[in-house]
PDB file of N, CA and C in Angstrom:
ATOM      1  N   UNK A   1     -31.356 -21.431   4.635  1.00  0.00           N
ATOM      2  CA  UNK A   1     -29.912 -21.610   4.729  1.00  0.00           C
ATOM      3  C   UNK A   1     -29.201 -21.022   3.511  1.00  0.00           C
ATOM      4  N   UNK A   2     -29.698 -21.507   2.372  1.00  0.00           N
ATOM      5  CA  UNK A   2     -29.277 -20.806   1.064  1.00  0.00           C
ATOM      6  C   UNK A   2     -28.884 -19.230   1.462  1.00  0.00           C
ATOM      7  N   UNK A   3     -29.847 -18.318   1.575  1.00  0.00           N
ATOM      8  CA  UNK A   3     -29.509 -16.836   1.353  1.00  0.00           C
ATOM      9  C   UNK A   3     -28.201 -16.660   2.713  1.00  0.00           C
ATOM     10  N   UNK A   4     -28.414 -17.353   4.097  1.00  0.00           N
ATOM     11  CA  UNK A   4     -27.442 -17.049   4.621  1.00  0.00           C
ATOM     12  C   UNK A   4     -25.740 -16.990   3.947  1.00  0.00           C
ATOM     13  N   UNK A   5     -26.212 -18.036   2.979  1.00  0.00           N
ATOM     14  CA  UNK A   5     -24.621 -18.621   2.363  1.00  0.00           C
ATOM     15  C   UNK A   5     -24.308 -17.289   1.657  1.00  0.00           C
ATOM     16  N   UNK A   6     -25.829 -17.565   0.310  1.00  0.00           N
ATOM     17  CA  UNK A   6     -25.305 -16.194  -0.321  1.00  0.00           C
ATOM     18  C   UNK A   6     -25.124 -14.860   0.317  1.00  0.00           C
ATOM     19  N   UNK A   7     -25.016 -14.014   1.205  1.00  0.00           N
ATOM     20  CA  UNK A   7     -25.039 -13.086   1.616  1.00  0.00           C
ATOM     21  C   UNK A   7     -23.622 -13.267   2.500  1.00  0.00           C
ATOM     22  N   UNK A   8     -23.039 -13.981   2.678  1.00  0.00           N
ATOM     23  CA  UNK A   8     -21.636 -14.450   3.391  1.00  0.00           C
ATOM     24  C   UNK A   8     -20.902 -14.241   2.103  1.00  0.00           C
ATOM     25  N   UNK A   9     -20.987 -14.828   0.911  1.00  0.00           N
ATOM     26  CA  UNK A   9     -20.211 -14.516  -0.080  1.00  0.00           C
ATOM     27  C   UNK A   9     -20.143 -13.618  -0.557  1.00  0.00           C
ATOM     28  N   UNK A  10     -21.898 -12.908  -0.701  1.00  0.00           N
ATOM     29  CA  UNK A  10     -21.466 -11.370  -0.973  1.00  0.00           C
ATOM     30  C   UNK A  10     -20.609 -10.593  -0.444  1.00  0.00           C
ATOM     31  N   UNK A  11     -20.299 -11.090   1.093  1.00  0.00           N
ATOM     32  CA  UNK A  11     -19.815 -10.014   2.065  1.00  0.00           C
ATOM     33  C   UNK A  11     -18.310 -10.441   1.834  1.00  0.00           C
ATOM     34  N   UNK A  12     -17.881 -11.783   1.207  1.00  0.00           N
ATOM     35  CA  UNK A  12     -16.390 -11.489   1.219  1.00  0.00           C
ATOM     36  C   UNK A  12     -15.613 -10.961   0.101  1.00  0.00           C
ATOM     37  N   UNK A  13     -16.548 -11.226  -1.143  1.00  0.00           N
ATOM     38  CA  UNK A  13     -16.501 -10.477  -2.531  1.00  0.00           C
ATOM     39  C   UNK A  13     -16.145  -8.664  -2.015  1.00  0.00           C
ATOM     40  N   UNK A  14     -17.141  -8.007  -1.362  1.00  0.00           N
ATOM     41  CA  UNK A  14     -16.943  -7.078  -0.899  1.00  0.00           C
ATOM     42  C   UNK A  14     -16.103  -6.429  -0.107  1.00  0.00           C
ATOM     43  N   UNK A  15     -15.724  -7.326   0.702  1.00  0.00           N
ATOM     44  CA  UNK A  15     -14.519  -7.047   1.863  1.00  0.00           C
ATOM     45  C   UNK A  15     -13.378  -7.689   1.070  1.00  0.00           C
ATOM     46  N   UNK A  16     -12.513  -8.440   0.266  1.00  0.00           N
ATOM     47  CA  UNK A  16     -12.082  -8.412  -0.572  1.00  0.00           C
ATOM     48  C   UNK A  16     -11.387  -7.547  -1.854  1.00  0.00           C
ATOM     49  N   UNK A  17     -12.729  -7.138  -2.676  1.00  0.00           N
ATOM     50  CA  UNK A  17     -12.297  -5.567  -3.406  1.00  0.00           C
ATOM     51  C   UNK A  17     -12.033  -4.490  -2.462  1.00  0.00           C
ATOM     52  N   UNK A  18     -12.756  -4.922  -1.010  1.00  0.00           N
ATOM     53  CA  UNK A  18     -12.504  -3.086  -0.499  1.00  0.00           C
ATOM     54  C   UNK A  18     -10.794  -3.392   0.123  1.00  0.00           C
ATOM     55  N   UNK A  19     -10.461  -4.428   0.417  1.00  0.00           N
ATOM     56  CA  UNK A  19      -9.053  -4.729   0.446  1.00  0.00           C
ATOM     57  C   UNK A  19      -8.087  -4.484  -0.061  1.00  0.00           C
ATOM     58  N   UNK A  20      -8.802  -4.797  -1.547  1.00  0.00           N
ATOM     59  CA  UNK A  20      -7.384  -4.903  -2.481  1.00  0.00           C
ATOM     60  C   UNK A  20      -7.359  -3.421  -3.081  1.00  0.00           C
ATOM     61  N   UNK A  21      -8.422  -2.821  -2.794  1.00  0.00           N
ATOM     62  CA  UNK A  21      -8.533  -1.089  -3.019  1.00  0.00           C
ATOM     63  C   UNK A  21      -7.924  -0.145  -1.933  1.00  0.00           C
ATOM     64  N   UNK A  22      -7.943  -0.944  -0.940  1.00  0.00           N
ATOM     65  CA  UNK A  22      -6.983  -0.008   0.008  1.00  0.00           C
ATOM     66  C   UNK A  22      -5.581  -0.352  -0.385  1.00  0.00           C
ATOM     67  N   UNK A  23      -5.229  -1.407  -0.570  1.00  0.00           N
ATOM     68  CA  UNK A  23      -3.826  -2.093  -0.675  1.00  0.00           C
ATOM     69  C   UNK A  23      -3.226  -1.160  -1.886  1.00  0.00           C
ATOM     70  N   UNK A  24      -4.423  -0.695  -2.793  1.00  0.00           N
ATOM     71  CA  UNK A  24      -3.774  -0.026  -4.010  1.00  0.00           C
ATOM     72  C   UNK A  24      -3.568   1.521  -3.834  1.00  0.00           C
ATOM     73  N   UNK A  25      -4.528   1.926  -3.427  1.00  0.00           N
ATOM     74  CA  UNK A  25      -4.175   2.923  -2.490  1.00  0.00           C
ATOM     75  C   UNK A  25      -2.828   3.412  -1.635  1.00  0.00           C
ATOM     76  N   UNK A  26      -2.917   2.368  -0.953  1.00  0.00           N
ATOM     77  CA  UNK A  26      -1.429   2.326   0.354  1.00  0.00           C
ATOM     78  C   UNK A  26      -0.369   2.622  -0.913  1.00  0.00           C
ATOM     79  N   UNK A  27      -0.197   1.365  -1.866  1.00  0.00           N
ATOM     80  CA  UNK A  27       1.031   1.348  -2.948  1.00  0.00           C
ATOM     81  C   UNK A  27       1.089   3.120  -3.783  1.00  0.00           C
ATOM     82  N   UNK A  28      -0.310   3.281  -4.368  1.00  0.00           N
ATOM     83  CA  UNK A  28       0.054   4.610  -5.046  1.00  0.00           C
ATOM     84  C   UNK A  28       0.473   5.843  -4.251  1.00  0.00           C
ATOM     85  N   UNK A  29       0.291   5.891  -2.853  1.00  0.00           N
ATOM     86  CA  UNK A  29       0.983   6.587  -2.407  1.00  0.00           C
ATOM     87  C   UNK A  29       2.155   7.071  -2.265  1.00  0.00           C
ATOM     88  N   UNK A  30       2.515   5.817  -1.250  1.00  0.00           N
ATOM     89  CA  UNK A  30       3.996   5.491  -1.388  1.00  0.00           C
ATOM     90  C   UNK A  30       4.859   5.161  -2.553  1.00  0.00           C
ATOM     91  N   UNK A  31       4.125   5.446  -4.123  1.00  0.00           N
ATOM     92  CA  UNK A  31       4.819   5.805  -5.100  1.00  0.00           C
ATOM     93  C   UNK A  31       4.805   7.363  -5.440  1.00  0.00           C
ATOM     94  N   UNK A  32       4.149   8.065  -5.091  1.00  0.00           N
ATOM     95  CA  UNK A  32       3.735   9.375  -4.802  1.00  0.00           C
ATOM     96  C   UNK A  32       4.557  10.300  -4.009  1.00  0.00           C
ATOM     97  N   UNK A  33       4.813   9.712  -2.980  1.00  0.00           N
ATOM     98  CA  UNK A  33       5.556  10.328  -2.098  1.00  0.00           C
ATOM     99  C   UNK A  33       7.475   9.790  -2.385  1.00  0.00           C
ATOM    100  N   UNK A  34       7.367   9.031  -3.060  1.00  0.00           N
ATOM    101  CA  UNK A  34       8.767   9.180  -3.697  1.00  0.00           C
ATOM    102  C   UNK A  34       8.897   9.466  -4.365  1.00  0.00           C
ATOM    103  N   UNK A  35       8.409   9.570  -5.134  1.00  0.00           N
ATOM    104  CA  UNK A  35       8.752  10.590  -6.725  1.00  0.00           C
ATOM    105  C   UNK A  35       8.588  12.265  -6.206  1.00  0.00           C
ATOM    106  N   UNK A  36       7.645  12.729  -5.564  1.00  0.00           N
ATOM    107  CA  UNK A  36       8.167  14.127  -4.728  1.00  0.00           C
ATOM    108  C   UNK A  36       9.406  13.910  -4.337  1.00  0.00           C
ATOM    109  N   UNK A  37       9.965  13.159  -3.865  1.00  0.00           N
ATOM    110  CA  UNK A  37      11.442  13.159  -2.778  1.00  0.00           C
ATOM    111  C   UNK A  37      12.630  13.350  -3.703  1.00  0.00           C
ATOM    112  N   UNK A  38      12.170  12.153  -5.345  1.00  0.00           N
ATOM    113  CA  UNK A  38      13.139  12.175  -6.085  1.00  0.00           C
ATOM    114  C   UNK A  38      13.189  13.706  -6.382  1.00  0.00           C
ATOM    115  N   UNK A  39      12.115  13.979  -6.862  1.00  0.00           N
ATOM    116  CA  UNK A  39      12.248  15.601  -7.852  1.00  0.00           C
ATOM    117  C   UNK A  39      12.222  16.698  -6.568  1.00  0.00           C
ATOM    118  N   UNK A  40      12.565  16.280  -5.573  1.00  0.00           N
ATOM    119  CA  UNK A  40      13.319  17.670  -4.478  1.00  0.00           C
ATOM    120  C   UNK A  40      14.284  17.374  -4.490  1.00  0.00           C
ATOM    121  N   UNK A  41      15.291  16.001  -4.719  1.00  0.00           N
ATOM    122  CA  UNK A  41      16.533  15.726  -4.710  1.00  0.00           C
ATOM    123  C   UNK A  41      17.024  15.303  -3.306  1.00  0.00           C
ATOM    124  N   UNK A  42      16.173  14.423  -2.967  1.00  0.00           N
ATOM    125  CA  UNK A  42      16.514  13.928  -1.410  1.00  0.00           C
ATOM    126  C   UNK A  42      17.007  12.805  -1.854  1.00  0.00           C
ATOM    127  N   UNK A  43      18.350  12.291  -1.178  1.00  0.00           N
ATOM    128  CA  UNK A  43      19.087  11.256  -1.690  1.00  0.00           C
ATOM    129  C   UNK A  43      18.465   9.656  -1.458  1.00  0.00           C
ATOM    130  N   UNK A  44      18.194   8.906  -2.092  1.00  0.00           N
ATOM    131  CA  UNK A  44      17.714   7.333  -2.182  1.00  0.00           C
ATOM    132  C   UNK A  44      17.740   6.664  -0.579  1.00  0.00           C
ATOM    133  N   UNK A  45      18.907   6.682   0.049  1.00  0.00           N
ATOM    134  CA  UNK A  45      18.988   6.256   1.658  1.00  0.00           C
ATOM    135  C   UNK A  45      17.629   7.021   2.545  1.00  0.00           C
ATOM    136  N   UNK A  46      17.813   8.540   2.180  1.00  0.00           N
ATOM    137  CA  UNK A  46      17.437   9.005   2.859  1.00  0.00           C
ATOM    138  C   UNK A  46      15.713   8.670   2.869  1.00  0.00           C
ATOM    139  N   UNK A  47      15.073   8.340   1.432  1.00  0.00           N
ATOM    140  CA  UNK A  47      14.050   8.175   0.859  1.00  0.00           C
ATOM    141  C   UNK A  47      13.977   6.529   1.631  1.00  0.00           C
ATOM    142  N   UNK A  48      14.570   5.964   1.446  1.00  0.00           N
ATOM    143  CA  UNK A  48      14.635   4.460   2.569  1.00  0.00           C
ATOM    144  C   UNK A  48      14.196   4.144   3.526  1.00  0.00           C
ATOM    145  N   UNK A  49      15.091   5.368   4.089  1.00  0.00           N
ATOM    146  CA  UNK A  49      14.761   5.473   5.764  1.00  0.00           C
ATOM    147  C   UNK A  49      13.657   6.020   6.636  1.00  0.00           C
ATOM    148  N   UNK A  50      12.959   7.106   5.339  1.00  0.00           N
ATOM    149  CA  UNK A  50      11.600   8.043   5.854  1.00  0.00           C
ATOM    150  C   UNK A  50      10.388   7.304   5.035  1.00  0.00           C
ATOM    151  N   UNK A  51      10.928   5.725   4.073  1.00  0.00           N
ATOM    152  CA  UNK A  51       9.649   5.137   4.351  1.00  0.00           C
ATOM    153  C   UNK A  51       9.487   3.945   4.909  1.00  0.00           C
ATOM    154  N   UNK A  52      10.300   3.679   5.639  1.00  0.00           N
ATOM    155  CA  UNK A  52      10.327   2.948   6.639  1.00  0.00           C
ATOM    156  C   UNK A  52       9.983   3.291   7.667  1.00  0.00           C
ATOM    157  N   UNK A  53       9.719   4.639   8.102  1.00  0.00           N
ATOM    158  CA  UNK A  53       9.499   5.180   9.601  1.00  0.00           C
ATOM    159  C   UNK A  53       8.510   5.785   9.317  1.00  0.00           C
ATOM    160  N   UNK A  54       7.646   5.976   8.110  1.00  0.00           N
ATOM    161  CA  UNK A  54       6.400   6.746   7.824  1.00  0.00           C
ATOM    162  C   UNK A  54       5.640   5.173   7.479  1.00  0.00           C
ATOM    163  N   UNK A  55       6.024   4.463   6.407  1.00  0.00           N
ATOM    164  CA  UNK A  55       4.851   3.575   6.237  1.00  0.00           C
ATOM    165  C   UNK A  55       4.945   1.823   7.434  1.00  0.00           C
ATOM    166  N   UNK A  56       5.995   2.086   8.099  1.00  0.00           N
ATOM    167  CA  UNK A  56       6.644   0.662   8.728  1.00  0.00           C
ATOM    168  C   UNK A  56       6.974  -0.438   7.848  1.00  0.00           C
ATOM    169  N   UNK A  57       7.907   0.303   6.972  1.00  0.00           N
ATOM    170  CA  UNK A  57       7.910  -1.327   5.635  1.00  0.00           C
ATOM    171  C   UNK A  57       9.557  -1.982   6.248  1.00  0.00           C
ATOM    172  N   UNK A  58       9.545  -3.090   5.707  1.00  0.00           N
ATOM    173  CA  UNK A  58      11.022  -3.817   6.449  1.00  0.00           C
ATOM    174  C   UNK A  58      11.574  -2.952   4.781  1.00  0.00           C
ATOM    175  N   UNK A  59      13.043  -2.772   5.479  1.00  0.00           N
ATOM    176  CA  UNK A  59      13.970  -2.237   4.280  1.00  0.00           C
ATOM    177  C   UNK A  59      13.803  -3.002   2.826  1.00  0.00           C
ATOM    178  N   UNK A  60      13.922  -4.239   2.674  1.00  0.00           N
ATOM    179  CA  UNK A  60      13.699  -5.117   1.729  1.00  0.00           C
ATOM    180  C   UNK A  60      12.221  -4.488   1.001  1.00  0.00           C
ATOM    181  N   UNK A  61      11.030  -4.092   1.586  1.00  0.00           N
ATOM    182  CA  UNK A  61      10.271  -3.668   0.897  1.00  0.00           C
ATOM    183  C   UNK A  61      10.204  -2.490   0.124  1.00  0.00           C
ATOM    184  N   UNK A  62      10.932  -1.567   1.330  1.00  0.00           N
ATOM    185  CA  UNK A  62      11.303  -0.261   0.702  1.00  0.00           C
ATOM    186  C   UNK A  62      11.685  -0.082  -0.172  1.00  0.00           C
ATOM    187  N   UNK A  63      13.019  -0.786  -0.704  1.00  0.00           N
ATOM    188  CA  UNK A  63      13.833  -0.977  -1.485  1.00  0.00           C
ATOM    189  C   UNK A  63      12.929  -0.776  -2.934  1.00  0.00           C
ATOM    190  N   UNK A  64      11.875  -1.778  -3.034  1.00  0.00           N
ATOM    191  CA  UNK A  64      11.280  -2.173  -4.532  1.00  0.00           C
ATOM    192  C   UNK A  64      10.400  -0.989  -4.889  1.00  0.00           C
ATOM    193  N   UNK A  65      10.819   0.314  -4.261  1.00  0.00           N
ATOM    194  CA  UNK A  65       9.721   1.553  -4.485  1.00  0.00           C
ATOM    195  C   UNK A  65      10.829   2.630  -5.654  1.00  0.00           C
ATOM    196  N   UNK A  66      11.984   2.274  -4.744  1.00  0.00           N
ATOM    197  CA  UNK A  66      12.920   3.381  -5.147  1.00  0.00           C
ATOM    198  C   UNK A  66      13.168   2.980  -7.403  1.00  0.00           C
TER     199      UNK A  66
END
């Protein structure tokens, strides 16, 4: 019974970091892809609205990128 346990915890330790590594991922992007937008000079709304319809974030999230 023991190793079943341990090997369940390994697996959420693991699925866990690989989580929070995508999650960081997802974020550096979408800091990535606005700072291109800023330095082409695409106006802030417009930067709003194309990451809302590229990443599906509610406006309120969008917002905390700009």
């Amino acid at each position: 019974m023991g190793g079943k346990i341990l090997e369940y915890e390994a697996k959420t330790i693991k699925n866990e970091g690989f989580k929070q590594g995508v999650e960081q991922g997802i974020e550096q992007g979408i800091a990535g892809t606005v700072s291109i937008l800023k330095n082409l000079g695409v106006p802030p709304q417009t930067i709003l609205i194309k990451l809302q319809e590229q990443y599906h974030l509610s406006p309120e999230i969008s917002k905390k990128y700009l």
